[in-house]
N, C-alpha and C. Protein backbone atom coordinates (compact mmCIF):
# COMPACT_ATOMS: atom_id res chain seq x y z
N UNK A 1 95.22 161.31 90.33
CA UNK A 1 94.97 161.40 91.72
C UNK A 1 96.05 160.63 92.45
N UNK A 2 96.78 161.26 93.28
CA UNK A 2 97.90 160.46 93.97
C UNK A 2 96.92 159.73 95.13
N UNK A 3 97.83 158.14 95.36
CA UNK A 3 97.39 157.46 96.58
C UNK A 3 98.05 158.22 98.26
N UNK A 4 97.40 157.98 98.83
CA UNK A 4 97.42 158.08 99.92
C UNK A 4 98.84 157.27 100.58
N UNK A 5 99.67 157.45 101.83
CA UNK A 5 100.46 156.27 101.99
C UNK A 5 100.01 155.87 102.61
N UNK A 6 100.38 154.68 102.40
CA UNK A 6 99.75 153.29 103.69
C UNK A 6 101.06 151.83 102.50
N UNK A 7 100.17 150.98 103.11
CA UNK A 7 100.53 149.44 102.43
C UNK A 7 101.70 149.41 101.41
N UNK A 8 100.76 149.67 100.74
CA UNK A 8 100.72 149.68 98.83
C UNK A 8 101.75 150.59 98.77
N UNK A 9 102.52 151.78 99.83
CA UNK A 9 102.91 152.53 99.23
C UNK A 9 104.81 152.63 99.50
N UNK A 10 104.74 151.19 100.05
CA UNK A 10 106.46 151.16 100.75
C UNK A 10 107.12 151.18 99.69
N UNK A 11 108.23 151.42 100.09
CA UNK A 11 109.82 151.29 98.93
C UNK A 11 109.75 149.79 99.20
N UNK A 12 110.75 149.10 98.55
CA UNK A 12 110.80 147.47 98.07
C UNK A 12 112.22 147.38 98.97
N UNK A 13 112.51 148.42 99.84
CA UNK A 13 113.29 148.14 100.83
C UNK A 13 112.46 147.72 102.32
N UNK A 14 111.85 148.16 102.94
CA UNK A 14 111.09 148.00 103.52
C UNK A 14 109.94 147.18 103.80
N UNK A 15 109.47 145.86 102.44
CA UNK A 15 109.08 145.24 101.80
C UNK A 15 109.20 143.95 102.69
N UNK A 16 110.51 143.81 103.17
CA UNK A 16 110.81 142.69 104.13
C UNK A 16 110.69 142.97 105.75
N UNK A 17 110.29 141.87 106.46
CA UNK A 17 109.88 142.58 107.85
C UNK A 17 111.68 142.23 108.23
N UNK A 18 111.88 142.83 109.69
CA UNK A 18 113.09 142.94 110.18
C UNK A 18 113.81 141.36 110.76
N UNK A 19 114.86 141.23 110.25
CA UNK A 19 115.08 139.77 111.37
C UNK A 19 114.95 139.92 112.42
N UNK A 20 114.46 138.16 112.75
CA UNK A 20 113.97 137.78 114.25
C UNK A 20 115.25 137.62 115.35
N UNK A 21 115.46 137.99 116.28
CA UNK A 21 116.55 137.96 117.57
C UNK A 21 116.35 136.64 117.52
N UNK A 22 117.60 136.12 118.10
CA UNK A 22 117.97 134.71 118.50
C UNK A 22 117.03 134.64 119.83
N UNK A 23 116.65 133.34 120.15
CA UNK A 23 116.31 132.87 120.65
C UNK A 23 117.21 132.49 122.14
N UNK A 24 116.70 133.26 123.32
CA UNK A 24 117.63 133.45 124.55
C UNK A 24 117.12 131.85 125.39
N UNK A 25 116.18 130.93 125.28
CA UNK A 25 116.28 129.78 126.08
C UNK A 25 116.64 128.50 124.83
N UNK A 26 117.57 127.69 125.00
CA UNK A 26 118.07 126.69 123.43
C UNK A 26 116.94 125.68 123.83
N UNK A 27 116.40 125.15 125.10
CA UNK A 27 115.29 123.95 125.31
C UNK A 27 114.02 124.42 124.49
N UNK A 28 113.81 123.12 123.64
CA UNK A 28 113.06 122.93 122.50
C UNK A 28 111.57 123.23 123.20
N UNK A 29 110.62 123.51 122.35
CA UNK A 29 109.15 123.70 122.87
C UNK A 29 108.59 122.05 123.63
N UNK A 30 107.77 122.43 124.58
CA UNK A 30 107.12 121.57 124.75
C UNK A 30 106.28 120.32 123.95
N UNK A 31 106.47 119.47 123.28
CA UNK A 31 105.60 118.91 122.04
C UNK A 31 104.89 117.29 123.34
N UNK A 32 103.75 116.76 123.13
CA UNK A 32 103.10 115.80 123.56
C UNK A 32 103.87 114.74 122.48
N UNK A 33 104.47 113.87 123.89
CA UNK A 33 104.85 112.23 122.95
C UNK A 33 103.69 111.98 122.64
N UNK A 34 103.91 111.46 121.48
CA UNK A 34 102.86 110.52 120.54
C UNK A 34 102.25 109.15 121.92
N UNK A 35 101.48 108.97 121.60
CA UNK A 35 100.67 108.05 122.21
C UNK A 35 100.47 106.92 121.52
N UNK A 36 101.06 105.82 121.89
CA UNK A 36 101.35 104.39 121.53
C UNK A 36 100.50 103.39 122.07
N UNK A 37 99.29 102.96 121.22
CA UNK A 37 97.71 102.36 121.34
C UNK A 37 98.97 100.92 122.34
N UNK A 38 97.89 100.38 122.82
CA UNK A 38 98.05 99.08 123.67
C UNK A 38 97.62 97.97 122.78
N UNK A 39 98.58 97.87 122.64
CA UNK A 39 98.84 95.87 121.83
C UNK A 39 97.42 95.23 121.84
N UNK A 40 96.67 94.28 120.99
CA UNK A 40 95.87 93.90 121.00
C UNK A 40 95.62 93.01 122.28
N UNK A 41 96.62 91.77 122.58
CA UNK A 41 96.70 91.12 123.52
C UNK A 41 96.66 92.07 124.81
N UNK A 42 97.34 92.86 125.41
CA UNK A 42 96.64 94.03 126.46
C UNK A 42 95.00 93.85 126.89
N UNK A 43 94.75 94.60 125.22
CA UNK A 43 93.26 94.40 125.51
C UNK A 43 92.30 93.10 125.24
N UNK A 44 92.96 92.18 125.39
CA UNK A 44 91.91 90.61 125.39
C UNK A 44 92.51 90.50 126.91
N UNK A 45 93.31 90.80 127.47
CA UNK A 45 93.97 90.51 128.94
C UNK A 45 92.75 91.47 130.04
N UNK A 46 92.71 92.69 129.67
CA UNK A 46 91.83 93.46 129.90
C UNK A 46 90.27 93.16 129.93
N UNK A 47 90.35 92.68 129.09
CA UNK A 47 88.89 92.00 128.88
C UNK A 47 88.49 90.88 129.51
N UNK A 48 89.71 89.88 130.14
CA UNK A 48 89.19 88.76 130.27
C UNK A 48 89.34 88.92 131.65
N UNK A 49 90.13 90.02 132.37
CA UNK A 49 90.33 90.44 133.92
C UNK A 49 89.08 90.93 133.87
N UNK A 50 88.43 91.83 133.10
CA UNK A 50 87.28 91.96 133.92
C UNK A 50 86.01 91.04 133.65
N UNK A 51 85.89 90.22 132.87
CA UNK A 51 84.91 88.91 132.84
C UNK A 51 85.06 88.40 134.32
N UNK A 52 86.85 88.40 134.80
CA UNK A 52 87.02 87.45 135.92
C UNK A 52 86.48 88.71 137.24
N UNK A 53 86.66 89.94 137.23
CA UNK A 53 85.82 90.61 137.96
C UNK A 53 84.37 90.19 137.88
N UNK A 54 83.82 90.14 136.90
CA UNK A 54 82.19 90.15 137.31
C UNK A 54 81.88 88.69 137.58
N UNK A 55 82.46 87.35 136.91
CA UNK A 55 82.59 86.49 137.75
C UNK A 55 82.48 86.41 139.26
N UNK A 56 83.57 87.17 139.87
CA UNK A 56 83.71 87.07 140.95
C UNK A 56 82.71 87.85 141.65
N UNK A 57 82.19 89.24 141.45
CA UNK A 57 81.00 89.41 141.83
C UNK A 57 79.50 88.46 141.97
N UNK A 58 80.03 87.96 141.09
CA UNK A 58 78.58 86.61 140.37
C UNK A 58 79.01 85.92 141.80
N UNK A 59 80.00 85.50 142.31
CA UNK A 59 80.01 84.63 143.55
C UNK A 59 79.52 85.06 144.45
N UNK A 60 79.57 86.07 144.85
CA UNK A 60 79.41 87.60 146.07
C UNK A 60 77.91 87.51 146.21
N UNK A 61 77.43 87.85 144.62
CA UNK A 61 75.46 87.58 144.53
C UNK A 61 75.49 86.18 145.44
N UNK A 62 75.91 85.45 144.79
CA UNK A 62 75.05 83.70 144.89
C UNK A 62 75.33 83.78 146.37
N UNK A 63 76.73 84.09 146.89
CA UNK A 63 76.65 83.83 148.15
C UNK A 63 75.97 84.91 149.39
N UNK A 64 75.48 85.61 148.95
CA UNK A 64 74.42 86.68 149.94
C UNK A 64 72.97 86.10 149.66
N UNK A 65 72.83 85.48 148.01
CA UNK A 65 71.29 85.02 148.16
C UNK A 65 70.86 83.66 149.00
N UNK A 66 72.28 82.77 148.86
CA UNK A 66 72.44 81.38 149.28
C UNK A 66 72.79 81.62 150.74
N UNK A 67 72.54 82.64 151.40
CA UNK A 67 73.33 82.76 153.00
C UNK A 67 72.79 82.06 153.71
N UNK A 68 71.73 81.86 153.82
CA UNK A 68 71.11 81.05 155.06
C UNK A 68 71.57 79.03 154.91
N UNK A 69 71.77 78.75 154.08
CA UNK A 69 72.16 77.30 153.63
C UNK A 69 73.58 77.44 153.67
N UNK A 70 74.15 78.57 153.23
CA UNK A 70 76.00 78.27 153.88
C UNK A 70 76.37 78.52 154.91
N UNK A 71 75.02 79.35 155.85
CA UNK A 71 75.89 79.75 157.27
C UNK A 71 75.43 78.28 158.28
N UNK A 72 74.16 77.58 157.53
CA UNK A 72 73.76 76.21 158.14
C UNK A 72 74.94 75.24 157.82
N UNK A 73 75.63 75.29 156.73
CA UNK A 73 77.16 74.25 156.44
C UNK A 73 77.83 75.05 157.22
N UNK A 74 78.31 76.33 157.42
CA UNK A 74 79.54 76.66 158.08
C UNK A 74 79.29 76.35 159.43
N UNK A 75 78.17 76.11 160.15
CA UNK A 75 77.78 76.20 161.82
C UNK A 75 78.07 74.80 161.63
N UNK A 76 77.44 73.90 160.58
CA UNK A 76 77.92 72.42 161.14
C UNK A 76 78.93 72.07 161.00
N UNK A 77 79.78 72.75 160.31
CA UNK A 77 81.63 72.43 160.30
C UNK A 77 81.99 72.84 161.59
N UNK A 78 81.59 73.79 162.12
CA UNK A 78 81.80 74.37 163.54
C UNK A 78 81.88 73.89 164.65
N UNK A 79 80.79 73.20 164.35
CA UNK A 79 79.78 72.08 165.83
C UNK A 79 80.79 70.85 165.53
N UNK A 80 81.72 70.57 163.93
CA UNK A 80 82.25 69.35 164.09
C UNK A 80 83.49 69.48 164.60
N UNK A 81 84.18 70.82 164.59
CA UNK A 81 85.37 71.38 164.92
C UNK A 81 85.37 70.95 166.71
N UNK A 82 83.80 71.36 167.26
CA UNK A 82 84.10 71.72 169.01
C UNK A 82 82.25 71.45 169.22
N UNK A 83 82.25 70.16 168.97
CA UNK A 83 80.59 69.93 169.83
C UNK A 83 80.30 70.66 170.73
N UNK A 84 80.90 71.21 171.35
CA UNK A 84 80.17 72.02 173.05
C UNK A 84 79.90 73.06 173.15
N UNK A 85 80.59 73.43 171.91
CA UNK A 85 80.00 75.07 171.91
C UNK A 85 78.71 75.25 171.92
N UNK A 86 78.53 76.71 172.33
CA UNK A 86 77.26 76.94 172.68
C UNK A 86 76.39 77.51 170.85
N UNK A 87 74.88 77.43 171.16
CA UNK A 87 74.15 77.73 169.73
C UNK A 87 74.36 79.17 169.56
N UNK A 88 74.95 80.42 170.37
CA UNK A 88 74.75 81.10 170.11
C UNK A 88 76.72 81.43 169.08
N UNK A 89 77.21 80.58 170.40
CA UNK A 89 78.59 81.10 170.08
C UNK A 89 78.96 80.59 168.02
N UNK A 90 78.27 79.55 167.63
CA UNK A 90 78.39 78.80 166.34
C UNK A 90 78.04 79.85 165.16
N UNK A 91 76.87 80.12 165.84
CA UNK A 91 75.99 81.24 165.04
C UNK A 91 76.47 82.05 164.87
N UNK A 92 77.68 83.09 166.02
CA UNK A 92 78.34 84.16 165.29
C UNK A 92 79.68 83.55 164.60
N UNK A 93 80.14 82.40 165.11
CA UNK A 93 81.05 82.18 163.99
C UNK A 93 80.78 81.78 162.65
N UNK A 94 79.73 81.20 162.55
CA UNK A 94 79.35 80.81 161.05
C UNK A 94 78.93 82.46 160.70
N UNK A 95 78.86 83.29 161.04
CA UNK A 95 78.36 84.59 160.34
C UNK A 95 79.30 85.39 159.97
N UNK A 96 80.79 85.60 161.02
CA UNK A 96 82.19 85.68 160.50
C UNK A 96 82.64 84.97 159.80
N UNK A 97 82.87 83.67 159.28
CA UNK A 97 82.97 83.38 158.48
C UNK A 97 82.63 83.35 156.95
N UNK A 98 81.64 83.36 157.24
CA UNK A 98 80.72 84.00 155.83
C UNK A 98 81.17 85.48 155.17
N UNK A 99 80.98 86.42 156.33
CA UNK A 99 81.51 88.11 156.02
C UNK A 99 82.82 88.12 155.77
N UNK A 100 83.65 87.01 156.40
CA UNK A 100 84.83 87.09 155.75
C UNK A 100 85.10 86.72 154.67
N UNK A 101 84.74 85.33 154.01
CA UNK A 101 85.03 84.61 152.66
C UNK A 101 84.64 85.59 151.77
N UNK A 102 82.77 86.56 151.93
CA UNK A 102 83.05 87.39 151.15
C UNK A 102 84.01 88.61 150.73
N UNK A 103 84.79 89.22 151.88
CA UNK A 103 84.69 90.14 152.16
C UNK A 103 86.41 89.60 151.52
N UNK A 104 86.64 88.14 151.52
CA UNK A 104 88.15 88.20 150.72
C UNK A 104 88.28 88.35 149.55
N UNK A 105 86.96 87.75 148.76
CA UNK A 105 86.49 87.63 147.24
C UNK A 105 86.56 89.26 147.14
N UNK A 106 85.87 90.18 147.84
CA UNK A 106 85.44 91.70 147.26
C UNK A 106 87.10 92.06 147.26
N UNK A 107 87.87 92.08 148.04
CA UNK A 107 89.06 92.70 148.12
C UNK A 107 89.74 91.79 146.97
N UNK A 108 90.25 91.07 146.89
CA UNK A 108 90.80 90.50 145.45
C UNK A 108 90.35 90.83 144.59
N UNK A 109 89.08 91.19 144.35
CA UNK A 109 88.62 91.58 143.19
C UNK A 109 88.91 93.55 143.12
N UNK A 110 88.80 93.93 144.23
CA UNK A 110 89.45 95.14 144.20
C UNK A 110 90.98 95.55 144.02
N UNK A 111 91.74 94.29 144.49
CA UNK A 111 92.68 94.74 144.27
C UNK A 111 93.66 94.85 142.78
N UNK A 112 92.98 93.28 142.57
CA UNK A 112 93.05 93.46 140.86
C UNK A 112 92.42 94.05 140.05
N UNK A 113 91.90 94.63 140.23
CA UNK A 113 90.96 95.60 139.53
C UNK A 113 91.79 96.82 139.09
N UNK A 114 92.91 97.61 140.59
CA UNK A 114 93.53 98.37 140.61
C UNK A 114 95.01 98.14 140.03
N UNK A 115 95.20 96.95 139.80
CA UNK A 115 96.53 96.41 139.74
C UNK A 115 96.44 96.89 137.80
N UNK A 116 95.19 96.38 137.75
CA UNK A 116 94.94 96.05 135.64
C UNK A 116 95.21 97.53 135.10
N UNK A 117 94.24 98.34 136.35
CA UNK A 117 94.33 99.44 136.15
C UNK A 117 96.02 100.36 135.93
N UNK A 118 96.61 99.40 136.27
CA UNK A 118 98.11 100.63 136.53
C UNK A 118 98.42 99.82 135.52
N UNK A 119 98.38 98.49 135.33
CA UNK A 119 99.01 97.72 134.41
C UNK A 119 98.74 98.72 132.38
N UNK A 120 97.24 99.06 132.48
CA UNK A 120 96.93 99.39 131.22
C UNK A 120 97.49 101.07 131.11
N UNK A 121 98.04 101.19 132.45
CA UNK A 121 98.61 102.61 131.94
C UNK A 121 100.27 103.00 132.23
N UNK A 122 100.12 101.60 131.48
CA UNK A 122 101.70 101.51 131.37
C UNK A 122 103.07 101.19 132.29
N UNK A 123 102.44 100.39 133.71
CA UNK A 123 103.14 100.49 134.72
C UNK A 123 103.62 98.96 134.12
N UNK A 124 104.34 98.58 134.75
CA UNK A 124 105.08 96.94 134.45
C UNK A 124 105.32 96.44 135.50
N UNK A 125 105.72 97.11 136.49
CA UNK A 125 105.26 96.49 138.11
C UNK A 125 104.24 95.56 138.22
N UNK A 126 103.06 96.16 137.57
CA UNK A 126 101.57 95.84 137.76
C UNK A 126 101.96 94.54 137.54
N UNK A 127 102.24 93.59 136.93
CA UNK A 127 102.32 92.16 136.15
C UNK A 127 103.09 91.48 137.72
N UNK A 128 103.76 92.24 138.00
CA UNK A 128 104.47 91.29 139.24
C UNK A 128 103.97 91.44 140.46
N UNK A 129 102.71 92.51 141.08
CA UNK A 129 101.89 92.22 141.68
C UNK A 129 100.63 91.20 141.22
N UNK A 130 100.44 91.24 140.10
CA UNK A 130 99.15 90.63 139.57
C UNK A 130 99.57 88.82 139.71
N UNK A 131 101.22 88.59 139.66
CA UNK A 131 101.93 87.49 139.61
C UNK A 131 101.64 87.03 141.11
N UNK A 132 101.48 87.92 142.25
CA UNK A 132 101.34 87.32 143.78
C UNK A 132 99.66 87.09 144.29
N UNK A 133 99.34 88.42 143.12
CA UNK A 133 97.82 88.30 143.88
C UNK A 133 97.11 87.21 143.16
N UNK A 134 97.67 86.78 142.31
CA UNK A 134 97.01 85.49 141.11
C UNK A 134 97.09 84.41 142.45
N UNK A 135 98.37 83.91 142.85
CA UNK A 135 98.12 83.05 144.35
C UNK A 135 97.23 83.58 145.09
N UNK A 136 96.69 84.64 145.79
CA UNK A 136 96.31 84.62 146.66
C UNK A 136 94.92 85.14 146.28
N UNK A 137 94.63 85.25 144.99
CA UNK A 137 93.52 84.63 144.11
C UNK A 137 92.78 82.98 144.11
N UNK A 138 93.75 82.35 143.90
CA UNK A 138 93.24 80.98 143.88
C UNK A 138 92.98 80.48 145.02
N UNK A 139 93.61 80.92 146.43
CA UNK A 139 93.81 80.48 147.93
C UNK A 139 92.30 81.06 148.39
N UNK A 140 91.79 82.46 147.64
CA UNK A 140 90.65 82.84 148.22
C UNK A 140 89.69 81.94 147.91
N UNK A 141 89.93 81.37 146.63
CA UNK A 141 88.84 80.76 145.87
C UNK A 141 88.39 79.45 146.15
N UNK A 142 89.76 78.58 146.67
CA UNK A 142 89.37 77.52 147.59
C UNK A 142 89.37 77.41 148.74
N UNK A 143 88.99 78.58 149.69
CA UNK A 143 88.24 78.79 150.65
C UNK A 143 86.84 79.27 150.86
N UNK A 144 86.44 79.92 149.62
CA UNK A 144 85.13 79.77 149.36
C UNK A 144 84.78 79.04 149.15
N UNK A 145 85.12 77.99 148.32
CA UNK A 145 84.36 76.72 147.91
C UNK A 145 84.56 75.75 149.27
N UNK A 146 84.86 75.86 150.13
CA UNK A 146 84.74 75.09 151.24
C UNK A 146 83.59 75.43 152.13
N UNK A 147 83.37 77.21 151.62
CA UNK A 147 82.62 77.58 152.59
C UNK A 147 81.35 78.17 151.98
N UNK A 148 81.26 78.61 150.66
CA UNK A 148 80.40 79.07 149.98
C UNK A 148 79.93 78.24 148.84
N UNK A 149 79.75 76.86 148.99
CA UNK A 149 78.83 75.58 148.31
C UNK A 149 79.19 75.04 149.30
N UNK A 150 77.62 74.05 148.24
CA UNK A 150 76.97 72.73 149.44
C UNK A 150 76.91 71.69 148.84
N UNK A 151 77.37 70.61 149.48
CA UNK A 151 78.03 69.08 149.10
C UNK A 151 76.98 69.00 147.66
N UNK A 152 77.13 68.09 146.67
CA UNK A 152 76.48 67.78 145.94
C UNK A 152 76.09 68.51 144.90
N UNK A 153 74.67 68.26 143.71
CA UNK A 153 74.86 68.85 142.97
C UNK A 153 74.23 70.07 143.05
N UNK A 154 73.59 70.64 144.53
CA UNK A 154 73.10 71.99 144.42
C UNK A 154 74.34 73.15 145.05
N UNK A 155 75.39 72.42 144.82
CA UNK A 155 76.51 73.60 145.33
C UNK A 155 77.20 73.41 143.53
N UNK A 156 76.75 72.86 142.71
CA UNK A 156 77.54 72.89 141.24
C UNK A 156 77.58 74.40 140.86
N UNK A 157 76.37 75.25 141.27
CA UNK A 157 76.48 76.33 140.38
C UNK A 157 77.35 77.15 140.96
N UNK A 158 77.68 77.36 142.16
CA UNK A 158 78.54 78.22 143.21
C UNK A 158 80.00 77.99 142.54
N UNK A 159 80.11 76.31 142.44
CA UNK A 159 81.52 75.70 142.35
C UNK A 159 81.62 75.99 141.41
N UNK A 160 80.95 76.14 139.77
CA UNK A 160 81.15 76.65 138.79
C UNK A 160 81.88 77.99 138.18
N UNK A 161 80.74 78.94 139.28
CA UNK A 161 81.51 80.50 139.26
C UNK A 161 82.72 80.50 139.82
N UNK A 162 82.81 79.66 141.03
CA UNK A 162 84.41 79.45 141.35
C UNK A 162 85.64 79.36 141.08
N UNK A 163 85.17 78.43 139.94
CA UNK A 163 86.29 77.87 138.68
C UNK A 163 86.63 78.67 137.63
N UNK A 164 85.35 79.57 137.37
CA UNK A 164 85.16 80.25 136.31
C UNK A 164 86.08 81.82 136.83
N UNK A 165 85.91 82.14 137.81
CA UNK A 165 86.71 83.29 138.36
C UNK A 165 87.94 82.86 138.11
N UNK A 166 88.61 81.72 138.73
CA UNK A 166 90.27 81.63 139.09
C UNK A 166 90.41 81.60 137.32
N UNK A 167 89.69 80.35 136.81
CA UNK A 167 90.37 80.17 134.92
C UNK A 167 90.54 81.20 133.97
N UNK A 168 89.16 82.43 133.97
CA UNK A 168 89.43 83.30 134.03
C UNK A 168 90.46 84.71 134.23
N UNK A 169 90.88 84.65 135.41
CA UNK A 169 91.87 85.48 136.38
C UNK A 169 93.43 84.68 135.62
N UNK A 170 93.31 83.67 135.55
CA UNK A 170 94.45 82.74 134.99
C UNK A 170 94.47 83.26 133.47
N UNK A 171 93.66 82.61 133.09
CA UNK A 171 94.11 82.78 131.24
C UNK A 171 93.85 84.48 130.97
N UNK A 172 93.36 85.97 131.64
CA UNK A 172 94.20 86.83 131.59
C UNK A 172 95.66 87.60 131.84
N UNK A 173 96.02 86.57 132.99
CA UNK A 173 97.56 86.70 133.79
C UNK A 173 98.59 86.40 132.49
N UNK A 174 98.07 85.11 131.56
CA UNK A 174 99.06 84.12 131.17
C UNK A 174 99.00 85.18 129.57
N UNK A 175 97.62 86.36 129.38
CA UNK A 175 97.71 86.82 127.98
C UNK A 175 98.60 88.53 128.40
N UNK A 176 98.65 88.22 129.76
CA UNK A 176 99.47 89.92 129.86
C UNK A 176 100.33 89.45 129.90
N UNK A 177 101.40 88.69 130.04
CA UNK A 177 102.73 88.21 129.23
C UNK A 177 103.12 87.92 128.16
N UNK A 178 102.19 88.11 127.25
CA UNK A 178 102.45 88.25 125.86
C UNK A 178 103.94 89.04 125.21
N UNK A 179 105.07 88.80 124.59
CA UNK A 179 105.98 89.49 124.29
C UNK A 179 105.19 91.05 124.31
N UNK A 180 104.35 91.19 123.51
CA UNK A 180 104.00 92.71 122.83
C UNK A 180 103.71 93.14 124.13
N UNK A 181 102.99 92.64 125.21
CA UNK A 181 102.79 93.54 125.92
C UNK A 181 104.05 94.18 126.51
N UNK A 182 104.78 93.04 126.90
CA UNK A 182 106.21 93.46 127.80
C UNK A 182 106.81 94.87 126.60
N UNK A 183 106.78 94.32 125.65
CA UNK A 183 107.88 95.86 124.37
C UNK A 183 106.54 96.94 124.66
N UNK A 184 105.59 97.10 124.86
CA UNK A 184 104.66 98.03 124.97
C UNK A 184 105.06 98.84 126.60
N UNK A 185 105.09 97.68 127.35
CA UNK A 185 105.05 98.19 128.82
C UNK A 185 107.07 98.80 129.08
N UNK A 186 107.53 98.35 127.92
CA UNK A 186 108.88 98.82 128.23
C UNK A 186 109.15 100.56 127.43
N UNK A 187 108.56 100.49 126.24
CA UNK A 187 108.49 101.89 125.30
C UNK A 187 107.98 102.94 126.17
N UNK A 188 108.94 103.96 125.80
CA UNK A 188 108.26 105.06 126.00
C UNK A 188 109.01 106.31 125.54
């Protein structure tokens, strides 16, 4: 019984498919760079920026639950600034004051927040903003404590989170300068 043609039935010339045409664009295919994990130190820097974020939230709580006893210290710093003012005029300044001290803590903490953020994705800028806002980190922080605790030892716990934010905010600044990070933030 003869086969049928198909497959099975080529000459052993035909056997090979035809060569492929050259290739009319020479730029190589698209391939994804490899992705190069972030240095361990990165992520203890990472970690300890955001301890110093929720820290600093932790101040934000104490000082919205503690409001009525810091806007009574900020009105009497007020009254010592300018006795004559009037009770009403004290009252809205001790209440600006307050909305502001927080309202400097929330933005520092936002801004570093955004800064870590560019920092962990590879920007290196990030370190030399994080280098200005670290000052104007600590400047927020001892203006809260002037204004957000109260003399003695029932302002310890306020002054605590205080300390605990900037040391915090500090000993992550001082671990994103780690050599590895800088050869990490320079590769690519």
């Amino acid at each position: 019984m003869a086969t049928p043609p198909g497959p099975s039935a080529r000459t052993p010339d035909s056997a090979s498919p035809p060569p492929r045409p050259a290739m009319s664009d020479r730029t190589p295919a698209p391939v994804a760079p490899a992705t190069v994990p972030p240095p361990p130190a990165l992520l203890r820097s990472r970690t300890l920026w955001l301890l110093s974020f929720l820290t600093g939230l932790t101040a934000v709580v104490f000082a919205f639950l503690g409001r009525e006893e810091h806007l009574a210290g900020i009105a009497e710093q007020v009254r010592e600034l300018d006795p004559g003012r009037a009770a009403g005029t004290v009252e809205t300044a001790s209440q600006v004051v307050l909305v502001a001290t927080v309202a400097a803590i929330v933005l520092v903490v936002l801004v570093e927040s955004l800064l870590v953020r560019r920092m962990t994705a590879r920007r290196g800028g990030a370190r030399v903003g994080l280098t200005v806002l670290l000052v104007v980190h600590l400047l927020v922080a001892l203006v809260a404590e002037a204004y957000l605790t109260v003399p003695g030892a029932n302002g310890l716990r306020d002054r605590v989170v205080l300390v605990a934010w900037v040391a915090l905010a500090a000993l992550a600044y001082l671990v994103s300068l780690a050599p590895s990070v800088g050869r990490w933030l320079r590769e690519r």
